[in-house]
PDB file of N, CA and C in Angstrom:
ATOM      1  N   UNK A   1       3.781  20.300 123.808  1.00  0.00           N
ATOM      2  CA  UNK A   1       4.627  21.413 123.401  1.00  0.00           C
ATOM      3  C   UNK A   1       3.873  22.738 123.562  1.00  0.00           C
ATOM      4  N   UNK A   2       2.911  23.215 122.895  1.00  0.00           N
ATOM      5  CA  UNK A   2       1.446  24.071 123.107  1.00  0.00           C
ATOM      6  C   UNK A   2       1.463  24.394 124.351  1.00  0.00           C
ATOM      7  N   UNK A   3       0.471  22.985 125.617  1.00  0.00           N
ATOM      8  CA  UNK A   3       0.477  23.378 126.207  1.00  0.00           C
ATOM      9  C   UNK A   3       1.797  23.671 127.583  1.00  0.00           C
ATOM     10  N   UNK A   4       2.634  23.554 127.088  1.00  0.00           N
ATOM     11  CA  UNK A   4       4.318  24.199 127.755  1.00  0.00           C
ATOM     12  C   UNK A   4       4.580  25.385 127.906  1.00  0.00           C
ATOM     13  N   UNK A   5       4.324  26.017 126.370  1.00  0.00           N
ATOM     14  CA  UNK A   5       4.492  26.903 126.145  1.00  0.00           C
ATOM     15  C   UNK A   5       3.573  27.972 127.013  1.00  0.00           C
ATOM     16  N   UNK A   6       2.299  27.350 126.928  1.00  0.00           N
ATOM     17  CA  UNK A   6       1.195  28.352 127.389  1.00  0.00           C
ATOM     18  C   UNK A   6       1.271  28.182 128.871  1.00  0.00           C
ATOM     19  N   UNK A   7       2.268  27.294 129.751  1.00  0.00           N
ATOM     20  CA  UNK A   7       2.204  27.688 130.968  1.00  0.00           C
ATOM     21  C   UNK A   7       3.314  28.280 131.538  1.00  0.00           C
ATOM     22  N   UNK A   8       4.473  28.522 130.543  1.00  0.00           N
ATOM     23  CA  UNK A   8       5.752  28.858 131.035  1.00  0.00           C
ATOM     24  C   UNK A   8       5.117  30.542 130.405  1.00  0.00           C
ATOM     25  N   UNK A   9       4.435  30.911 129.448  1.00  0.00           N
ATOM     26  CA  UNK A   9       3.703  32.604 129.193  1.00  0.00           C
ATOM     27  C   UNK A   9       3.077  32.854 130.183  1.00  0.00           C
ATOM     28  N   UNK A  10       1.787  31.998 130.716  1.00  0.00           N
ATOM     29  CA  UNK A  10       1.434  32.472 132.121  1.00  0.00           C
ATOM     30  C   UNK A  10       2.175  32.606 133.394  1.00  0.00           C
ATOM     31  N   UNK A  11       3.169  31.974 133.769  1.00  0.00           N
ATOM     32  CA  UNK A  11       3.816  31.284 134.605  1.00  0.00           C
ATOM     33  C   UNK A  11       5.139  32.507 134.782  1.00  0.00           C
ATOM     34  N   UNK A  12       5.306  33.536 133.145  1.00  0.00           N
ATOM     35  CA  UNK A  12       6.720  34.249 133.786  1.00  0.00           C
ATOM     36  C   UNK A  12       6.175  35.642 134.348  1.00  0.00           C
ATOM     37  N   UNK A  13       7.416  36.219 134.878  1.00  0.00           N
ATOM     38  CA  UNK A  13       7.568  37.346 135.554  1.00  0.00           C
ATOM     39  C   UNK A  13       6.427  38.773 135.466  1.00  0.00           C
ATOM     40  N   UNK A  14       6.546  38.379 133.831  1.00  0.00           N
ATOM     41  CA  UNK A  14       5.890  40.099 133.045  1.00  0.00           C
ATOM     42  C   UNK A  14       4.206  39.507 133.661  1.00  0.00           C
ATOM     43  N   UNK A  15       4.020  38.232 133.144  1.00  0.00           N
ATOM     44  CA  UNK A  15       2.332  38.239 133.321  1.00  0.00           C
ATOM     45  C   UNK A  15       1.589  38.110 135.007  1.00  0.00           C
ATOM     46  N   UNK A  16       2.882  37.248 135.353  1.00  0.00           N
ATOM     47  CA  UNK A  16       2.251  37.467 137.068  1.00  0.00           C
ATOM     48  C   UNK A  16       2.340  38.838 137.350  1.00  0.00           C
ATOM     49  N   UNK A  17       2.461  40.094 136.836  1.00  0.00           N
ATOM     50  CA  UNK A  17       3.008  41.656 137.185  1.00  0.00           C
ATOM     51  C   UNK A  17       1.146  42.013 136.384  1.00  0.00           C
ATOM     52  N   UNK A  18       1.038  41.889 135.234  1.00  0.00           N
ATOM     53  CA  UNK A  18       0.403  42.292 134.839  1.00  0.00           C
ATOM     54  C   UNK A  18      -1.221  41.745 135.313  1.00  0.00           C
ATOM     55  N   UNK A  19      -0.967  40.761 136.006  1.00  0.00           N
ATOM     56  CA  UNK A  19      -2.413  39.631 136.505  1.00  0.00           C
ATOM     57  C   UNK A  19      -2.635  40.494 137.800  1.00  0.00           C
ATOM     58  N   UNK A  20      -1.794  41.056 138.145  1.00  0.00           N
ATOM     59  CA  UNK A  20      -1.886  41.905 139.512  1.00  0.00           C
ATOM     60  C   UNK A  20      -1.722  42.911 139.550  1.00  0.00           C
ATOM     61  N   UNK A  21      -2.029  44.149 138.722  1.00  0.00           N
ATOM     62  CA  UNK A  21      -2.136  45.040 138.425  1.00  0.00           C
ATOM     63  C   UNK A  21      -3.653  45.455 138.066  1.00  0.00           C
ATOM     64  N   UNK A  22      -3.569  46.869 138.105  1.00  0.00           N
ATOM     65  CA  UNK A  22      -4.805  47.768 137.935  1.00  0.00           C
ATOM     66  C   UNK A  22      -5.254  47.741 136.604  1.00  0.00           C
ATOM     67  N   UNK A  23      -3.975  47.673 135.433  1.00  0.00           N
ATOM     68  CA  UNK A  23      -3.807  47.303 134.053  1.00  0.00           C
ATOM     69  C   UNK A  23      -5.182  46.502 133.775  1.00  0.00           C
ATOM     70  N   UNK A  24      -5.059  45.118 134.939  1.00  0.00           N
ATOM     71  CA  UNK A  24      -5.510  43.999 134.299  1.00  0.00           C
ATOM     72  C   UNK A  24      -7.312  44.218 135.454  1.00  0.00           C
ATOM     73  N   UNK A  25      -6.889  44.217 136.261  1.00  0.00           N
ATOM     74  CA  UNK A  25      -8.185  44.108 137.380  1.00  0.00           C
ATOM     75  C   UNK A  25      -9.202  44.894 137.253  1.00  0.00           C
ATOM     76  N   UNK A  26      -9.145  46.731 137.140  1.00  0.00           N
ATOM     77  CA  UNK A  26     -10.055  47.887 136.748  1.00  0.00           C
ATOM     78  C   UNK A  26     -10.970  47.152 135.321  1.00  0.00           C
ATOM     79  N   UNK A  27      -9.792  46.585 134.268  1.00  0.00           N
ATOM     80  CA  UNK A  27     -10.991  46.392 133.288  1.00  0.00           C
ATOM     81  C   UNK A  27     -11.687  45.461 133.432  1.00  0.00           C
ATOM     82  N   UNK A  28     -11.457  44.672 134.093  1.00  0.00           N
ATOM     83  CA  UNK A  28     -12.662  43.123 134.146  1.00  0.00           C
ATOM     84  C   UNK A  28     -13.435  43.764 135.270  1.00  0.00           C
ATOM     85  N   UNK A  29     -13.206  44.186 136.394  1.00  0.00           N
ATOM     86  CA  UNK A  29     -14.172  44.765 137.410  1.00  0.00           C
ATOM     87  C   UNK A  29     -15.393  45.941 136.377  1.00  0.00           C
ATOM     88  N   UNK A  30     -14.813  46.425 135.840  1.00  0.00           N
ATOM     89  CA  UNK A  30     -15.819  46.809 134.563  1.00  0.00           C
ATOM     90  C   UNK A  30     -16.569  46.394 133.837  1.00  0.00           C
ATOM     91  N   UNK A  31     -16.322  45.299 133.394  1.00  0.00           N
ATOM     92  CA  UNK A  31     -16.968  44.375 132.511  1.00  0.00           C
ATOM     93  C   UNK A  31     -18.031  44.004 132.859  1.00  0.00           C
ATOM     94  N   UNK A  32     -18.685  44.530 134.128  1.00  0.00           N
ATOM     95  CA  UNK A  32     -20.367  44.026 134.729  1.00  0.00           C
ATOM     96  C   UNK A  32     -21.346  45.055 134.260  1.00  0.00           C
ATOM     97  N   UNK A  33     -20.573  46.704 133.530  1.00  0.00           N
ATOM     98  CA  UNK A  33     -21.170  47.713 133.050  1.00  0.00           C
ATOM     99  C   UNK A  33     -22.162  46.897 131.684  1.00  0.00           C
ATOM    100  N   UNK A  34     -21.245  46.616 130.525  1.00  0.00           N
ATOM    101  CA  UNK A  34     -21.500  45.877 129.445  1.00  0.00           C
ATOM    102  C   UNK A  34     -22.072  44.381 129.620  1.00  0.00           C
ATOM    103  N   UNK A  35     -22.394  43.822 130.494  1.00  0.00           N
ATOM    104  CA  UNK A  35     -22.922  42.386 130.412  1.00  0.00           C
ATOM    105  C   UNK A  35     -24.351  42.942 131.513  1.00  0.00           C
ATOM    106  N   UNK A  36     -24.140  43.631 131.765  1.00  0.00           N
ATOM    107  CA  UNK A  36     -25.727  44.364 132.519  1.00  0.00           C
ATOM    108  C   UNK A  36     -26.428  45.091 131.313  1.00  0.00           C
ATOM    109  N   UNK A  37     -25.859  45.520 130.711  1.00  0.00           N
ATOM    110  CA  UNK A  37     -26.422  45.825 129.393  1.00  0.00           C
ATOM    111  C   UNK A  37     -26.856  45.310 128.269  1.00  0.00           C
ATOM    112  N   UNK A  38     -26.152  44.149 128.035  1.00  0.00           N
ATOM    113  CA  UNK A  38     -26.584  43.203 127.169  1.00  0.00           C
ATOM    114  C   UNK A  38     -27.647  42.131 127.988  1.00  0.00           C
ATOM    115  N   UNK A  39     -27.704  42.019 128.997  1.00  0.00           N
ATOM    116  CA  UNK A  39     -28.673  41.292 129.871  1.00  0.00           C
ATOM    117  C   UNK A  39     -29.873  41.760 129.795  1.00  0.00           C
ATOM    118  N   UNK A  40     -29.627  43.285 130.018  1.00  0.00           N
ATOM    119  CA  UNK A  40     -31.255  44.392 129.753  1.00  0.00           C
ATOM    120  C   UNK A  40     -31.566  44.389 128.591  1.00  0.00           C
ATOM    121  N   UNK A  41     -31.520  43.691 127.200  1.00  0.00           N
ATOM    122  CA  UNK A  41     -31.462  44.088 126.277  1.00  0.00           C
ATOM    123  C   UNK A  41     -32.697  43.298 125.893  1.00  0.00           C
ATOM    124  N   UNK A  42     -33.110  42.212 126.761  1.00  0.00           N
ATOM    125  CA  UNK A  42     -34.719  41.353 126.513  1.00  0.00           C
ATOM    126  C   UNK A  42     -35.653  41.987 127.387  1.00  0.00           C
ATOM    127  N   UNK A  43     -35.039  43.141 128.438  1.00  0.00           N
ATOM    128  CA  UNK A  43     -36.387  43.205 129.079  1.00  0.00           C
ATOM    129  C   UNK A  43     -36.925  44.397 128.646  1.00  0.00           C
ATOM    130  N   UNK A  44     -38.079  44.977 129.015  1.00  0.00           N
ATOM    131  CA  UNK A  44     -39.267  45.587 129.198  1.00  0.00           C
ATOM    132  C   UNK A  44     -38.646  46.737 129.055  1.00  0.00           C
ATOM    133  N   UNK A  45     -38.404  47.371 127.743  1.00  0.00           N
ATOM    134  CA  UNK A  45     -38.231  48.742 127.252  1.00  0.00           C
ATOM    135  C   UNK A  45     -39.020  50.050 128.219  1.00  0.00           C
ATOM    136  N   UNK A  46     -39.944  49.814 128.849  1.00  0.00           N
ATOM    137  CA  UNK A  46     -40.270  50.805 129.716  1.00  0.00           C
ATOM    138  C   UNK A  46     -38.813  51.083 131.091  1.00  0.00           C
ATOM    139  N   UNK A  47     -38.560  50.289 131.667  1.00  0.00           N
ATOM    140  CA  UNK A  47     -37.187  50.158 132.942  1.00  0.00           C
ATOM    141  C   UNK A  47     -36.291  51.264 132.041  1.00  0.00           C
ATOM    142  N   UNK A  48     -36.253  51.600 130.612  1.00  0.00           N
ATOM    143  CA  UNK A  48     -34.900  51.961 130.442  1.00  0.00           C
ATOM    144  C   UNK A  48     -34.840  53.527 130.773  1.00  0.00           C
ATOM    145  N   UNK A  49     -33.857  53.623 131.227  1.00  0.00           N
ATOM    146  CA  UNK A  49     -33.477  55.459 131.579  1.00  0.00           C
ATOM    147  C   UNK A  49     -33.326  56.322 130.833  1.00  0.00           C
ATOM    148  N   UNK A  50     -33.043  57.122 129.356  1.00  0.00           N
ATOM    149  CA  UNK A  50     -32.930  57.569 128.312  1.00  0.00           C
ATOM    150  C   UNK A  50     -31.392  58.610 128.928  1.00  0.00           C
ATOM    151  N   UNK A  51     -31.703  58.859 130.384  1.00  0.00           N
ATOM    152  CA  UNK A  51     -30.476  60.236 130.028  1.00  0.00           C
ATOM    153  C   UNK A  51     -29.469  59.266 130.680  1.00  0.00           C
ATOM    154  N   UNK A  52     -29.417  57.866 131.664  1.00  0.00           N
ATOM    155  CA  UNK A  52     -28.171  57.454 132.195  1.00  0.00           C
ATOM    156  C   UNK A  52     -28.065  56.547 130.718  1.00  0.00           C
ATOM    157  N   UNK A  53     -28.366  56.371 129.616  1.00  0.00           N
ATOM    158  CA  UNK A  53     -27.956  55.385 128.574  1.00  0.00           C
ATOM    159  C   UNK A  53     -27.274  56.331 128.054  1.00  0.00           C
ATOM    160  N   UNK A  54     -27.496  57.775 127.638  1.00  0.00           N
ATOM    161  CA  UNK A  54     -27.025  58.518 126.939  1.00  0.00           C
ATOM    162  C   UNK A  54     -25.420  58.648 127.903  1.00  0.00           C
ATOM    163  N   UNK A  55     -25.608  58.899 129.057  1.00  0.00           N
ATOM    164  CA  UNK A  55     -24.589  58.791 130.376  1.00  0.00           C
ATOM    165  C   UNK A  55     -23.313  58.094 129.902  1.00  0.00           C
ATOM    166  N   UNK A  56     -24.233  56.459 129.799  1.00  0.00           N
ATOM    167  CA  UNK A  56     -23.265  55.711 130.266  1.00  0.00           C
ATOM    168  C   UNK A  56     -22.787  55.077 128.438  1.00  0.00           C
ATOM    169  N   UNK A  57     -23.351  55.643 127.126  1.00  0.00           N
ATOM    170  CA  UNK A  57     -22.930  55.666 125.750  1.00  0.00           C
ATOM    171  C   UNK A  57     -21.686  56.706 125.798  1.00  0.00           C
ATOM    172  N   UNK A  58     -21.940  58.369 125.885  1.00  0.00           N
ATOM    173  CA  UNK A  58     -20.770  58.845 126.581  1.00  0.00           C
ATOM    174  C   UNK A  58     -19.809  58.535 127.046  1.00  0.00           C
ATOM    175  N   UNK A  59     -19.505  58.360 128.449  1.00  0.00           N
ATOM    176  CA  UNK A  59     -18.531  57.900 129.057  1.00  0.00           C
ATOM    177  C   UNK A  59     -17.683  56.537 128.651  1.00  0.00           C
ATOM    178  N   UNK A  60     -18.584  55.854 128.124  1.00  0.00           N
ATOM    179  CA  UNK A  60     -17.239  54.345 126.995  1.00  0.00           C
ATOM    180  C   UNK A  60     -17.064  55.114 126.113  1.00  0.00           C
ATOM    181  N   UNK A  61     -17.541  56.005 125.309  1.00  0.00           N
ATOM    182  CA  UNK A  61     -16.761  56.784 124.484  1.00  0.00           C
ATOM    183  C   UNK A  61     -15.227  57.481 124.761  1.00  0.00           C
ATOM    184  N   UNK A  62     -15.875  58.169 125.742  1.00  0.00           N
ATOM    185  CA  UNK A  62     -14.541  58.519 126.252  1.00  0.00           C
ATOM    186  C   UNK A  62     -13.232  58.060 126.460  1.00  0.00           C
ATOM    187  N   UNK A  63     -13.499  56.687 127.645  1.00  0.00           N
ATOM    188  CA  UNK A  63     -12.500  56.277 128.076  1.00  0.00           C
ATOM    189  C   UNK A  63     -12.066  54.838 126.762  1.00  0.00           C
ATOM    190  N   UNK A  64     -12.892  55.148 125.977  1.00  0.00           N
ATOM    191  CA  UNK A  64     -12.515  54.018 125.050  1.00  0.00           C
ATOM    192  C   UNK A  64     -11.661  54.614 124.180  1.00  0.00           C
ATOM    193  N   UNK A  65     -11.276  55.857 123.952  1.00  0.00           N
ATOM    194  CA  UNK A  65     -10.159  56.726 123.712  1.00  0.00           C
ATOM    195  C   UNK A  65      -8.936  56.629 124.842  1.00  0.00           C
ATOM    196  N   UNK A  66      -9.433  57.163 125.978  1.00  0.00           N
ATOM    197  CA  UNK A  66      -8.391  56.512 126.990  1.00  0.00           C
ATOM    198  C   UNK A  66      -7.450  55.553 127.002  1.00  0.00           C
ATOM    199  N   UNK A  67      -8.229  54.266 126.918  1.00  0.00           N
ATOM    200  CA  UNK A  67      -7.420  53.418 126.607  1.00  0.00           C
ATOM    201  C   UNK A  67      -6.899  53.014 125.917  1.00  0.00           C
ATOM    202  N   UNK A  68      -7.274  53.770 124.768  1.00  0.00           N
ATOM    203  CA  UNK A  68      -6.474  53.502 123.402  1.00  0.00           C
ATOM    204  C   UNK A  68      -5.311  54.515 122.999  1.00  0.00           C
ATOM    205  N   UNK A  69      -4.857  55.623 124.078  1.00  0.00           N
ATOM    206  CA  UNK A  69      -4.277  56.889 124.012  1.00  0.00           C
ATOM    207  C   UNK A  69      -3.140  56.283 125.443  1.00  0.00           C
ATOM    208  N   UNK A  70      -3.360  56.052 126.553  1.00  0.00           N
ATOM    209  CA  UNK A  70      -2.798  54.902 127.703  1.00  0.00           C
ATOM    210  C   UNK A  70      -1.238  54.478 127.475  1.00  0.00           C
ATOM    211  N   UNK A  71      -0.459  54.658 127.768  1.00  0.00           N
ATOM    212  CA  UNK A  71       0.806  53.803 127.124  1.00  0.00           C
ATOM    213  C   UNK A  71       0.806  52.871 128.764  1.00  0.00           C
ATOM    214  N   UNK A  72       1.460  51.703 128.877  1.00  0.00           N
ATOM    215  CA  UNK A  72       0.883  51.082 127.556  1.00  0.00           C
ATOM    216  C   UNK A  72      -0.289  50.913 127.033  1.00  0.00           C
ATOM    217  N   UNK A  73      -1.056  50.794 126.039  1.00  0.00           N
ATOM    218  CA  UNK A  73      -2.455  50.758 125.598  1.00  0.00           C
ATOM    219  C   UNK A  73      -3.295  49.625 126.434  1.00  0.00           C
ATOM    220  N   UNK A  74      -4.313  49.779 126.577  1.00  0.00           N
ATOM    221  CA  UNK A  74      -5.090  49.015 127.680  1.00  0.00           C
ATOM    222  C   UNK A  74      -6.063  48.694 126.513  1.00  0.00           C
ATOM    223  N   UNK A  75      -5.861  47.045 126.196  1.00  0.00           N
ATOM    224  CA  UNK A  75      -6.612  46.666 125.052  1.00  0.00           C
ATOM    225  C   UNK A  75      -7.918  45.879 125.702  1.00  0.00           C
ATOM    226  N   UNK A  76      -7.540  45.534 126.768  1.00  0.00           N
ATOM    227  CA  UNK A  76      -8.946  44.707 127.481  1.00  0.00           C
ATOM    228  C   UNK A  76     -10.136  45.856 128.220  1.00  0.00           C
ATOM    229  N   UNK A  77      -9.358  47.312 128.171  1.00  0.00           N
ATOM    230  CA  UNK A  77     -10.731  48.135 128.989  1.00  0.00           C
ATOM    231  C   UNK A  77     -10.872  48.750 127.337  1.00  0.00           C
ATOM    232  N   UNK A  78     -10.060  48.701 126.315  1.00  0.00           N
ATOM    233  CA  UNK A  78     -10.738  49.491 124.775  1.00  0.00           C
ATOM    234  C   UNK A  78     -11.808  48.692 124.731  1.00  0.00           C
ATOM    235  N   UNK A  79     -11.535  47.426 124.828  1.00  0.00           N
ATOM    236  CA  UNK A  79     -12.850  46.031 124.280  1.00  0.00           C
ATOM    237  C   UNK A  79     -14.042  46.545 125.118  1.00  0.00           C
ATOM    238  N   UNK A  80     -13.771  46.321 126.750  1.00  0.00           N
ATOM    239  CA  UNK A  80     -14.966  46.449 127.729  1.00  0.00           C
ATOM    240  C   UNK A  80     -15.737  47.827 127.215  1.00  0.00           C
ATOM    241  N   UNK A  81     -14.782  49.011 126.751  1.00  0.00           N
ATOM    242  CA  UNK A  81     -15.868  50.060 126.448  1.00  0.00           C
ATOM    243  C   UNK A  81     -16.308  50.153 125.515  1.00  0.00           C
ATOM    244  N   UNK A  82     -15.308  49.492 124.379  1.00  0.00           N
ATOM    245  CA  UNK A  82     -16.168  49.394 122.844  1.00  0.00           C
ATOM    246  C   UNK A  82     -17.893  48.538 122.897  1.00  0.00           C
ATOM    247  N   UNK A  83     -17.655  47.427 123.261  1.00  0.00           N
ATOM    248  CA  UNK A  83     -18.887  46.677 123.704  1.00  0.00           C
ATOM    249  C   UNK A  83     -19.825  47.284 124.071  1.00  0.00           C
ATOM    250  N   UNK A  84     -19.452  48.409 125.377  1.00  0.00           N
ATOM    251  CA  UNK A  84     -20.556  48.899 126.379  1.00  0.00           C
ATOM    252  C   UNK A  84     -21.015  50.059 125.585  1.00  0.00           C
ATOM    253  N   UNK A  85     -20.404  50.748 124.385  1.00  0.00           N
ATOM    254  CA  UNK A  85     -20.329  51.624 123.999  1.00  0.00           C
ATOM    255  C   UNK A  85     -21.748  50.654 122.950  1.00  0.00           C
ATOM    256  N   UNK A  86     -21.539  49.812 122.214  1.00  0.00           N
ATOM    257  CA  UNK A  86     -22.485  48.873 121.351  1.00  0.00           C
ATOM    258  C   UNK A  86     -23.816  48.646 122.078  1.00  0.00           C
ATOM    259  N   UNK A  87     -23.692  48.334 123.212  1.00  0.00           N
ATOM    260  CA  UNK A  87     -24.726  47.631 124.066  1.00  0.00           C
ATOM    261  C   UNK A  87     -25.785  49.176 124.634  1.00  0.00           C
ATOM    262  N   UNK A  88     -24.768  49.933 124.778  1.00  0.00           N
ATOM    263  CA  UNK A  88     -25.671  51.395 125.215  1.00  0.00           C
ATOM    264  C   UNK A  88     -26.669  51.567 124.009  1.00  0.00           C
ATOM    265  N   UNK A  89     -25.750  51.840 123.275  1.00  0.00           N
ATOM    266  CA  UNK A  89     -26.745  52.574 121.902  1.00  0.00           C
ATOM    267  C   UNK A  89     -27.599  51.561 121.214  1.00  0.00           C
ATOM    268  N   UNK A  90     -27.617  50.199 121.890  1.00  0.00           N
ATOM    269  CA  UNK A  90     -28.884  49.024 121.234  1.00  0.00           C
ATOM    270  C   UNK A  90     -30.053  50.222 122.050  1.00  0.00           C
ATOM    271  N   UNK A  91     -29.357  49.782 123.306  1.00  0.00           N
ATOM    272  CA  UNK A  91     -30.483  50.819 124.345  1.00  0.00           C
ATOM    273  C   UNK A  91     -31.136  51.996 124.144  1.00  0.00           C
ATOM    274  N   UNK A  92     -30.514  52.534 123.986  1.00  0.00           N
ATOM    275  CA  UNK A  92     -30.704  54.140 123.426  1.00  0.00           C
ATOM    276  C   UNK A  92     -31.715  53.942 121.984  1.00  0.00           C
ATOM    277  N   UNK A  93     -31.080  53.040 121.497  1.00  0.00           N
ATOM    278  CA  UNK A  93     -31.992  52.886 120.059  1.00  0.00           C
ATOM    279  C   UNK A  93     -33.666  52.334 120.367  1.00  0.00           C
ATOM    280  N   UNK A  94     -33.967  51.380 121.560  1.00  0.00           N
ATOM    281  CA  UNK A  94     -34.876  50.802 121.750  1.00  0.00           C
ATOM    282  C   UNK A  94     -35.895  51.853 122.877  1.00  0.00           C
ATOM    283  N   UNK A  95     -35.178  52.935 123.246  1.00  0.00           N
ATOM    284  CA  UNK A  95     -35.653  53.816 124.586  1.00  0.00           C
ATOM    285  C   UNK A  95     -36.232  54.711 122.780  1.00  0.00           C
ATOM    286  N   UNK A  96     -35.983  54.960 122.399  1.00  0.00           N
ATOM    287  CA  UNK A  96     -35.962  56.011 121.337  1.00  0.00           C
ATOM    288  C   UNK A  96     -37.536  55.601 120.544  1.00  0.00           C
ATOM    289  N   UNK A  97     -36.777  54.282 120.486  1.00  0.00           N
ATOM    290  CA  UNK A  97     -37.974  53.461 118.747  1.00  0.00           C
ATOM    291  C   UNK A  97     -39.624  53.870 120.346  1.00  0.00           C
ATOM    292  N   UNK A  98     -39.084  53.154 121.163  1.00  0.00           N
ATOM    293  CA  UNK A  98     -40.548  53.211 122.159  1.00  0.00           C
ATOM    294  C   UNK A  98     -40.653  54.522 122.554  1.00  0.00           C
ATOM    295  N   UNK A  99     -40.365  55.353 122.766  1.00  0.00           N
ATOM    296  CA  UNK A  99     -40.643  56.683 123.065  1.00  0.00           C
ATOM    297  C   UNK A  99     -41.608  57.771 121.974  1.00  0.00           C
ATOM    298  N   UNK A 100     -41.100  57.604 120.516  1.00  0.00           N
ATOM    299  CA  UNK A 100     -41.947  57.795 119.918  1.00  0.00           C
ATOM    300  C   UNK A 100     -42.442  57.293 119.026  1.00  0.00           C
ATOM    301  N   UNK A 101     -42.412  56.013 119.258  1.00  0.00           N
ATOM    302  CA  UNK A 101     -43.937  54.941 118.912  1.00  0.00           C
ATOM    303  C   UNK A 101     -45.261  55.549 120.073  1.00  0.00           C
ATOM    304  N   UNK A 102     -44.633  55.329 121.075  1.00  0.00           N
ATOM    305  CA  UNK A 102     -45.440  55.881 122.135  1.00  0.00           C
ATOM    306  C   UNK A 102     -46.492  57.020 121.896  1.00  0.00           C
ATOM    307  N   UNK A 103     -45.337  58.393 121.475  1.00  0.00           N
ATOM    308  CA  UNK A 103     -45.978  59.730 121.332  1.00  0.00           C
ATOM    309  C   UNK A 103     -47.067  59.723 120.344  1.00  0.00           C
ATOM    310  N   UNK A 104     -46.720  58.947 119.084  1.00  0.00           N
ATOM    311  CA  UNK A 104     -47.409  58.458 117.565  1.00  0.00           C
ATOM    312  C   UNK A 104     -48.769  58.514 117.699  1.00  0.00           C
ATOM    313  N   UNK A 105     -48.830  57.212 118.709  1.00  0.00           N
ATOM    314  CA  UNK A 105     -50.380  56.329 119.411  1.00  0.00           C
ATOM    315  C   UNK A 105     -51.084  57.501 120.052  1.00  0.00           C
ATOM    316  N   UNK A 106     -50.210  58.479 120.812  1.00  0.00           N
ATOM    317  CA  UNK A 106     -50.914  59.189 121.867  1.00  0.00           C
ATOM    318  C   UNK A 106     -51.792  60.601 120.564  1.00  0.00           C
ATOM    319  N   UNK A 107     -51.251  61.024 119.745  1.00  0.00           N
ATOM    320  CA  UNK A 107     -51.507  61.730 118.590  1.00  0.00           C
ATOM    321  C   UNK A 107     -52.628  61.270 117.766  1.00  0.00           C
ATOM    322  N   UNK A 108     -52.911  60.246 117.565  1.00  0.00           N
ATOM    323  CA  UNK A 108     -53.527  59.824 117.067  1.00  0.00           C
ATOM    324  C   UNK A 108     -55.081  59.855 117.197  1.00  0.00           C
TER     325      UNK A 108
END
């Protein structure tokens, strides 16, 4: 019954429209912003950029309004930028903590 249901929802008109649309495709083609970010998030705090984190914390800000302002509302690119928006500022937080830990040592 369940799974009936869940193939006659995939299966009608509105979602094959929406599976092929920009709606649906722009935000997952996005989604490599935020999983590149959470990927960088074990390595070597020196690689990180301080002004493209600040860049790219910005800009999901933005459009994470976008899509939440959008009619219809674009709830899968709010998620992709909310995330990337999370995953920046781990970054930003770890470019920061090492930057002046760094300066600290050099003062010393």
């Amino acid at each position: 019954m369940a799974a009936k249901r869940a193939i006659n929802y995939l299966t009608n008109k509105e979602m094959r429209e929406y599976l092929t649309s920009t709606h649906f495709w722009g935000p997952v083609a996005n989604w490599g912003i935020p999983i590149a970010a959470i990927a960088d998030s074990g390595k070597d705090v020196s690689l990180i950029s301080g002004k493209m984190t600040l860049a790219l914390t910005l800009y999901s800000m933005i459009f994470m309004r976008f899509a939440w302002k959008v009619q219809p509302r674009n709830l899968l690119l709010f998620g992709c930028h909310f995330t990337n928006s999370g995953a920046q500022m781990f970054q930003g937080y770890r470019f920061l903590k090492h930057k002046y830990s760094k300066e600290k040592e050099e003062t010393s």
